[in-house]
Protein backbone atom coordinates (compact mmCIF):
# COMPACT_ATOMS: atom_id res chain seq x y z
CA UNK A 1 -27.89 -8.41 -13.04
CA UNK A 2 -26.71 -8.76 -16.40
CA UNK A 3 -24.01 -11.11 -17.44
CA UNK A 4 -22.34 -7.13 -19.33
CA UNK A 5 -22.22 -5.52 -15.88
CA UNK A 6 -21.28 -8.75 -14.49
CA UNK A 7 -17.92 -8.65 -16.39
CA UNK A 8 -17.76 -4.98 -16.60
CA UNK A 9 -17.91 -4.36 -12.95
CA UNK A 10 -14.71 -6.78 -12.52
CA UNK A 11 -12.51 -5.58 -14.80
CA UNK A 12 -13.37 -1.62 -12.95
CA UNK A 13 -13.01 -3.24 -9.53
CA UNK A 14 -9.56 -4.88 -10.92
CA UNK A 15 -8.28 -1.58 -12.28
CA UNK A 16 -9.58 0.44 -9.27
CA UNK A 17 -7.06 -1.85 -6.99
CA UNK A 18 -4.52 -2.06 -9.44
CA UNK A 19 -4.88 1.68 -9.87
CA UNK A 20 -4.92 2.17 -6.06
CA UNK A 21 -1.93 0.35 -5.75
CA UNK A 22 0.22 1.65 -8.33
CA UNK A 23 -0.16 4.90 -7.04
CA UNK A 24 1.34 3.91 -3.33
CA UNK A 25 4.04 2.44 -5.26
CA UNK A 26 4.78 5.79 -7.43
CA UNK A 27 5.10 7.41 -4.20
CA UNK A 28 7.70 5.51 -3.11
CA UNK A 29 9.97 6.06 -5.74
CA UNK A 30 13.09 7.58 -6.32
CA UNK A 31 12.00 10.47 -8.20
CA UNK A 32 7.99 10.85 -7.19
CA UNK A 33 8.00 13.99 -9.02
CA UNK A 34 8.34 12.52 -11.85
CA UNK A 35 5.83 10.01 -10.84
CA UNK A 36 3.46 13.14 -10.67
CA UNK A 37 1.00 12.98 -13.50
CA UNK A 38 0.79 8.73 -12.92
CA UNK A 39 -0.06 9.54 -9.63
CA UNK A 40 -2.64 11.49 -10.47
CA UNK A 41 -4.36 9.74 -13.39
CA UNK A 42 -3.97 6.46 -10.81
CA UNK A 43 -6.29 8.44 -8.89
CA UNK A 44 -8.68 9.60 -10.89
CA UNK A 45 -8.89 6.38 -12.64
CA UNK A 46 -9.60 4.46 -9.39
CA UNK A 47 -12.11 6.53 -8.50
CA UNK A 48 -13.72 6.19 -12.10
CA UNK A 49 -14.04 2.68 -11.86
CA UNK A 50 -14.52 2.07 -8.66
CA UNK A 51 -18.11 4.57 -9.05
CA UNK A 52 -18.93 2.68 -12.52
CA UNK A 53 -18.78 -0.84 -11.01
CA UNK A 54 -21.39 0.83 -8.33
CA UNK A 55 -23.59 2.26 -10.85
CA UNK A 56 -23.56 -0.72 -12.58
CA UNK A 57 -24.18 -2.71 -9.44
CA UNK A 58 -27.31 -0.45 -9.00
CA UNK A 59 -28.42 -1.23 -12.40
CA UNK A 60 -28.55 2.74 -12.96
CA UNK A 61 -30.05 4.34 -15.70
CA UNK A 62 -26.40 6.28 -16.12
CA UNK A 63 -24.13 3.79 -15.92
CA UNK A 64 -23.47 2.89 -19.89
CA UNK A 65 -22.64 6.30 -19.88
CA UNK A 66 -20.45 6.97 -17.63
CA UNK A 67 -18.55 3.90 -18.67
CA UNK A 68 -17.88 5.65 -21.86
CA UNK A 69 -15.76 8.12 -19.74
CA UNK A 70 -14.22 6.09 -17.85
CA UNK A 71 -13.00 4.43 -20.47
CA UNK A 72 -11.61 7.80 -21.73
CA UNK A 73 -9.95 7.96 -18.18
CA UNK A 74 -8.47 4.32 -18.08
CA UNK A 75 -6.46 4.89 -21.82
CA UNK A 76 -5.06 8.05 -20.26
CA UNK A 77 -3.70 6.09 -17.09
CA UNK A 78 -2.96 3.57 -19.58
CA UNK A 79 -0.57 5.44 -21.75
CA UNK A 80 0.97 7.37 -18.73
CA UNK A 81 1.73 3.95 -16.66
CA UNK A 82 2.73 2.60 -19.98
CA UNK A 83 5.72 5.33 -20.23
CA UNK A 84 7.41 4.00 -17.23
CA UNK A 85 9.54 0.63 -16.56
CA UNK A 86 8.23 -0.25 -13.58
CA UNK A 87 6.48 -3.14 -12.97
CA UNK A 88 3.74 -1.35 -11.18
CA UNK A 89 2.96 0.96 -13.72
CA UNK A 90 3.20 -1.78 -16.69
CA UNK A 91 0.56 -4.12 -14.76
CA UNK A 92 -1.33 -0.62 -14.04
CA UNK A 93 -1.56 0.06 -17.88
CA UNK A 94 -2.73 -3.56 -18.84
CA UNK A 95 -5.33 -3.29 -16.03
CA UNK A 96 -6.24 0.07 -17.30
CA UNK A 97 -6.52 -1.27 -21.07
CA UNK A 98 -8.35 -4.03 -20.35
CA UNK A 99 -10.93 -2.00 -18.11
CA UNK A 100 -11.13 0.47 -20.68
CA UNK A 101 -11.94 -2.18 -23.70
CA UNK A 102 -14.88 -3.64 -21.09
CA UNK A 103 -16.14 -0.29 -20.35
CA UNK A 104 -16.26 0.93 -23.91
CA UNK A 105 -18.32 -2.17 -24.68
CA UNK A 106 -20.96 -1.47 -22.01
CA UNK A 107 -20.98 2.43 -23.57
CA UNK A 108 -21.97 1.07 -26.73
């Protein structure tokens, strides 16, 4: 596997945990419908990644692709995370903005 994916792949699985986790910790908030839309893009975003590290990991023919949208998917969970004070959410957005910056360099 190539030394790209190698680094790729870890930054997705990273955000896909850090996603993961944020998420549990939205819902236990004082106002978790406010926490709505994080929730949400936490998600969607761990999902994202945590398929692109396996396409990666299966060396498949779409996975440069679909990096490029993930990427798209990790700066929207990191500019929602980024809009609240909580810890969670701020290590959610730099986990998001780092996976993002890998991703979009395996898209190009």
């Amino acid at each position: 596997m190539n030394a790209n994916f190698e680094a790729c792949i870890s930054e997705c699985t990273k955000c896909a945990l850090t996603c993961e986790a944020c998420a549990s910790a939205c819902l236990g908030e004082q106002d978790v419908q406010m926490m709505a839309k994080c929730i949400q893009l936490d998600r969607d975003c761990a999902d994202m990644c945590g398929l692109a590290a396996a396409l990666m990991a299966r060396e498949s023919p779409v996975a440069a692709e679909f990096c490029g949208l993930c990427a798209k998917v990790c700066r929207a969970c990191a500019d929602e995370c980024g809009k609240h004070d909580a810890d969670h959410c701020q290590n959610c957005s730099k986990a998001c903005i780092a996976c993002a910056g890998a991703c979009e360099k395996m898209a190009a």
